[in-house]
C-alpha atoms as a PDB file:
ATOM      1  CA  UNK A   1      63.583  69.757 -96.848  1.00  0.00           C
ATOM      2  CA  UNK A   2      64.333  71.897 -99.595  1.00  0.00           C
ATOM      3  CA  UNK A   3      67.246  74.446-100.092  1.00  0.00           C
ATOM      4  CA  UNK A   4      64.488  77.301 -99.806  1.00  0.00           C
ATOM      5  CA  UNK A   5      63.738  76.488 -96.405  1.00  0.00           C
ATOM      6  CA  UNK A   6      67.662  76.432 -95.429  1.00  0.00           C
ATOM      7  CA  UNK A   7      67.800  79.993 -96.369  1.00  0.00           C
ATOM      8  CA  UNK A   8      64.572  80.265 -94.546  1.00  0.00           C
ATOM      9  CA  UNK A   9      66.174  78.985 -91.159  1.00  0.00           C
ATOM     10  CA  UNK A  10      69.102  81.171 -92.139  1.00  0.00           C
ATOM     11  CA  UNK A  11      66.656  84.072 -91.884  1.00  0.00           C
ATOM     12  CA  UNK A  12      67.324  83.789 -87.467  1.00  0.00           C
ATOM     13  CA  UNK A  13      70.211  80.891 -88.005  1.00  0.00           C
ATOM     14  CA  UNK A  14      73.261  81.249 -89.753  1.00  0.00           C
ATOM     15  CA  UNK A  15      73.809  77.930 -90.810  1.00  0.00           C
ATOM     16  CA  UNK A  16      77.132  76.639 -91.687  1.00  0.00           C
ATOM     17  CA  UNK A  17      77.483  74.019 -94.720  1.00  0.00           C
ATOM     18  CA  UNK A  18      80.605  71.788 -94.090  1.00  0.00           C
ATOM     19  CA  UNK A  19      82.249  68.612 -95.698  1.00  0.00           C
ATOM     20  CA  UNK A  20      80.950  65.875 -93.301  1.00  0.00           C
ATOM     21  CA  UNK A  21      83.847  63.295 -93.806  1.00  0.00           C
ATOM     22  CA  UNK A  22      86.471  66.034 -93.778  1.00  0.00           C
ATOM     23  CA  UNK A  23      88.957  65.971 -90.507  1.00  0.00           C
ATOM     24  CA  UNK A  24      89.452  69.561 -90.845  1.00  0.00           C
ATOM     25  CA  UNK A  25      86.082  70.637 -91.324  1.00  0.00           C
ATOM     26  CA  UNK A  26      85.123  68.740 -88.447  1.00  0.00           C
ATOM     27  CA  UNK A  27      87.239  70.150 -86.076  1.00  0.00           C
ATOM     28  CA  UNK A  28      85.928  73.274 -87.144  1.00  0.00           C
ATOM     29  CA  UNK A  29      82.389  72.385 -86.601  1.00  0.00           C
ATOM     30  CA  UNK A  30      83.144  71.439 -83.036  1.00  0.00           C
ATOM     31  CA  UNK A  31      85.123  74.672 -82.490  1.00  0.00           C
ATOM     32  CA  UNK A  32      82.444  76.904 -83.599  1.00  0.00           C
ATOM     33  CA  UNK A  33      79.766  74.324 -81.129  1.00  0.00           C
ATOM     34  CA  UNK A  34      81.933  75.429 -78.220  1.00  0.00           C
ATOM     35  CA  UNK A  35      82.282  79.137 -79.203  1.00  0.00           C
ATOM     36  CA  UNK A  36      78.551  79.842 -79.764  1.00  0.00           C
ATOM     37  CA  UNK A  37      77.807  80.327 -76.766  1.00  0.00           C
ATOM     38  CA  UNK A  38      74.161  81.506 -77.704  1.00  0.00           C
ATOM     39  CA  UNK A  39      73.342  78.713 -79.826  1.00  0.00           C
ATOM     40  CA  UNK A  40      72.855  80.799 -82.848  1.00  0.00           C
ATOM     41  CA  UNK A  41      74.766  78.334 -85.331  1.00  0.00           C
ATOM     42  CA  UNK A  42      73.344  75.561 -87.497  1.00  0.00           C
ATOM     43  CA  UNK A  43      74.756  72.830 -89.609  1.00  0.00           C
ATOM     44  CA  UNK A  44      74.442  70.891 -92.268  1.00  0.00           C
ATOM     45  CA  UNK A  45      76.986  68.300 -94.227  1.00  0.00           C
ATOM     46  CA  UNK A  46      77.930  69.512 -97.830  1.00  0.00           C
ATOM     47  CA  UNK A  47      77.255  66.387 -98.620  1.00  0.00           C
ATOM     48  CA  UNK A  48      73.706  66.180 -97.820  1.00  0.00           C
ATOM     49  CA  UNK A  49      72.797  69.228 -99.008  1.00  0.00           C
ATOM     50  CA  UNK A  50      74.056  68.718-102.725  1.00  0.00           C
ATOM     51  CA  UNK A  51      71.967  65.185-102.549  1.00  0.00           C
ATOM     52  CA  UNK A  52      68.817  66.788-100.611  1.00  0.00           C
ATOM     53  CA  UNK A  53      68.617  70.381-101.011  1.00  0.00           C
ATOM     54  CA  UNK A  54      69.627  70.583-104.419  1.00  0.00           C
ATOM     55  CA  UNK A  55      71.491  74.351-104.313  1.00  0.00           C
ATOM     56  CA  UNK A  56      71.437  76.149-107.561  1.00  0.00           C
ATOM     57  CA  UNK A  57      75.405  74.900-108.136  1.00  0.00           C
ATOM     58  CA  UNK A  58      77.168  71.837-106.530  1.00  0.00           C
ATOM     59  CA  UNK A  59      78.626  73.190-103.630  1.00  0.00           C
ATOM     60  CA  UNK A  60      82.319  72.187-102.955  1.00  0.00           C
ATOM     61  CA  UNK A  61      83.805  74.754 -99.998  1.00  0.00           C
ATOM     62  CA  UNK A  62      82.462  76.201 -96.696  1.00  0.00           C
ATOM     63  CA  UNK A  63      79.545  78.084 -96.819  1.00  0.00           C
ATOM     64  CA  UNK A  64      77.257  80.214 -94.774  1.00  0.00           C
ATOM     65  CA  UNK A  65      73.507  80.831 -95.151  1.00  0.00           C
ATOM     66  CA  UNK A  66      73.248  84.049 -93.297  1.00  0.00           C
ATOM     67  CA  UNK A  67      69.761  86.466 -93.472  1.00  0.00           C
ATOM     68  CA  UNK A  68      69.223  84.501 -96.389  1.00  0.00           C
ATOM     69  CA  UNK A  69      71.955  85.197 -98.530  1.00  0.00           C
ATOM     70  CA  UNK A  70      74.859  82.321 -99.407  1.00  0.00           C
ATOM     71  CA  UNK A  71      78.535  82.852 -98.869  1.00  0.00           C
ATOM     72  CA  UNK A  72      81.638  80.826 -99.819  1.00  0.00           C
ATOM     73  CA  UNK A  73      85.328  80.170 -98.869  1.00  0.00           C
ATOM     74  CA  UNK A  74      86.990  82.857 -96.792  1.00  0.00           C
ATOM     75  CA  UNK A  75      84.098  85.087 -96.630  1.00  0.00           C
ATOM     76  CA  UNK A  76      82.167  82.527 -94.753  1.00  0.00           C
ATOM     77  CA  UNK A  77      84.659  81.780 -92.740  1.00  0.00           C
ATOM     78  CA  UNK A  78      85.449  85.457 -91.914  1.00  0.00           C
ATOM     79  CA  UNK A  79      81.450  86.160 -91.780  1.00  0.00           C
ATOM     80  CA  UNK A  80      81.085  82.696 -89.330  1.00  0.00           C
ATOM     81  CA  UNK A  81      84.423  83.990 -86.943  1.00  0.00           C
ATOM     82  CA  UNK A  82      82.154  87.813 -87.244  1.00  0.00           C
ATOM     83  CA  UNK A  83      79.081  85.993 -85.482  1.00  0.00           C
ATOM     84  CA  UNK A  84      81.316  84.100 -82.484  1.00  0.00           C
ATOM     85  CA  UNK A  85      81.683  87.741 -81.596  1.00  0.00           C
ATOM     86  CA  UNK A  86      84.357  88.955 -78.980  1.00  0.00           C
ATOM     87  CA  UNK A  87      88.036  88.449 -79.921  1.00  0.00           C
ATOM     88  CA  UNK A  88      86.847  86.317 -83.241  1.00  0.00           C
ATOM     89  CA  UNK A  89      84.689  89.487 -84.166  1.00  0.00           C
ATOM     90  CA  UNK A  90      87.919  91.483 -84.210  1.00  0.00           C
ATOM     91  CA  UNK A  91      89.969  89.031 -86.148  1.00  0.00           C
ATOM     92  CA  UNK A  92      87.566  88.660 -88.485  1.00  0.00           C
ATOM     93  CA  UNK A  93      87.511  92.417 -88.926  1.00  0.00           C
ATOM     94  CA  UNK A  94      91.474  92.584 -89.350  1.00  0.00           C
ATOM     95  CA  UNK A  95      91.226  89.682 -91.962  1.00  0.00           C
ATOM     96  CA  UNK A  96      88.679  91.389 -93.813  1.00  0.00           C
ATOM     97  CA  UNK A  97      91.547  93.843 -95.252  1.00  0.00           C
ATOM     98  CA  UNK A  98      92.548  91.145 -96.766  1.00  0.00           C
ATOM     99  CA  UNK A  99      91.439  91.153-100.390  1.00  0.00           C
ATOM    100  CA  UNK A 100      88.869  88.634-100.782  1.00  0.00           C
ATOM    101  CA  UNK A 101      91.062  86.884-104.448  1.00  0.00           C
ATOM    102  CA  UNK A 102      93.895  85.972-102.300  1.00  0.00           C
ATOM    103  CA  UNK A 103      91.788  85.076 -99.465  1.00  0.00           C
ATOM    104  CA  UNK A 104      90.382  82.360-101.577  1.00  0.00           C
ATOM    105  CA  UNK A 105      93.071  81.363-103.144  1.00  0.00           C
ATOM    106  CA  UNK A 106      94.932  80.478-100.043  1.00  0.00           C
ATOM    107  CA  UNK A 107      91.535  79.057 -99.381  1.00  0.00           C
ATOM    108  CA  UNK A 108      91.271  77.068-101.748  1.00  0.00           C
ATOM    109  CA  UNK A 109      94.661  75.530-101.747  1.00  0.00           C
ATOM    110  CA  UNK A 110      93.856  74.250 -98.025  1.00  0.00           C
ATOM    111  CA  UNK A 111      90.548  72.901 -99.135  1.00  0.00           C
ATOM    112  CA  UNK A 112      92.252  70.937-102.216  1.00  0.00           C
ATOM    113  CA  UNK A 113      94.590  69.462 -99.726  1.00  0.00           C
ATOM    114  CA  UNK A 114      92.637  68.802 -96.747  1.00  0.00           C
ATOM    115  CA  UNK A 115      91.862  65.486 -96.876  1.00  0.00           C
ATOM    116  CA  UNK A 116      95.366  64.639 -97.561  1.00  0.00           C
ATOM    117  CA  UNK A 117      96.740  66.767 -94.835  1.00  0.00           C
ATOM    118  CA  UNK A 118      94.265  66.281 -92.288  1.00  0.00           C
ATOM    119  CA  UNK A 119      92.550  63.603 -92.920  1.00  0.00           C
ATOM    120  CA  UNK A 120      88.880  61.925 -93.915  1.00  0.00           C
ATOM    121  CA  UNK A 121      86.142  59.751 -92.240  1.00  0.00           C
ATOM    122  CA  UNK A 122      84.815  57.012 -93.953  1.00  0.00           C
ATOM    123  CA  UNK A 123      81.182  58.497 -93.487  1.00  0.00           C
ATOM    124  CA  UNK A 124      79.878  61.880 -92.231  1.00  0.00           C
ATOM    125  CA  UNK A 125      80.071  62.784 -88.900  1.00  0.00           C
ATOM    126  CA  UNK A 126      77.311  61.894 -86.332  1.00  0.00           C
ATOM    127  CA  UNK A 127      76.659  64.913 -83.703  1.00  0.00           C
ATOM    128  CA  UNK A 128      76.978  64.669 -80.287  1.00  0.00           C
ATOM    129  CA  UNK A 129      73.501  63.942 -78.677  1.00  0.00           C
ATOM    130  CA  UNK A 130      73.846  67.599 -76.615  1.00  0.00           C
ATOM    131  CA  UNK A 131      74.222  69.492 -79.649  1.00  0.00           C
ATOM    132  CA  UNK A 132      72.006  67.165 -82.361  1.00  0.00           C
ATOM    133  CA  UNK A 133      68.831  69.672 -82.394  1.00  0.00           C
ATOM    134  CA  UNK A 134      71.447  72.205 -84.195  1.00  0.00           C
ATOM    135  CA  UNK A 135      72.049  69.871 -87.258  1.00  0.00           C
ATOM    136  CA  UNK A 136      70.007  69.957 -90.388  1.00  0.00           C
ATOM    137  CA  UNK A 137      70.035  65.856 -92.138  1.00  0.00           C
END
């Protein structure tokens, strides 16, 4: 698979690029499983796509491929929270006034520390059986 046909699937999947071996990340992963209650979400472990896809730069946050366009730190997250709809569509909204600098510099000061505050895996993640169709590598 190449990264052009991520942003292909991204054309009817946002998918969601997250560190594999990152406690945090994780945890996210399997909140945004539950909350998706349409199934719209893919994934796919930073790690494998900086070894397989080869993206344009080395990829080292969150990102969304959504409608075939990337996006990074907080406005992926705010973008991902957007798509779970309901009450995570509104708080997404009221975080958007937010100005996007200091989003990602709180961002980024979480993702420099995560490991170290929450944890790592020795190895990426393996998905759940029920929910394995929805990860990419």
């Amino acid at each position: 698979m190449m990264a052009s046909e991520l942003y292909s699937i991204s054309e009817h999947h946002p998918v969601l690029v997250f560190d594999g071996v990152c406690h945090l990340c994780d945890r996210s992963v399997q909140f945004v499983l539950k909350k998706d209650t349409h199934a719209k979400f893919r994934f796919c472990t930073l790690q494998f796509a900086n070894t397989q896809l080869q993206f344009e730069t080395n990829v080292d946050s969150v990102v969304l491929l959504d409608e075939g366009k990337l996006y990074i730190r907080s406005t992926a997250i705010l973008r991902c929270m957007h798509h779970l709809g309901g009450i995570y569509r509104l708080i997404s909204a009221m975080l958007s006034v937010i100005p996007t600098g200091f989003a990602d510099f709180v961002y980024r000061i979480i993702a420099k520390n995560r490991h170290r505050w929450f944890g790592k895996y020795d190895s990426c993640m393996v998905p759940d059986v029920k929910w394995k169709d929805r990860f990419i590598g």
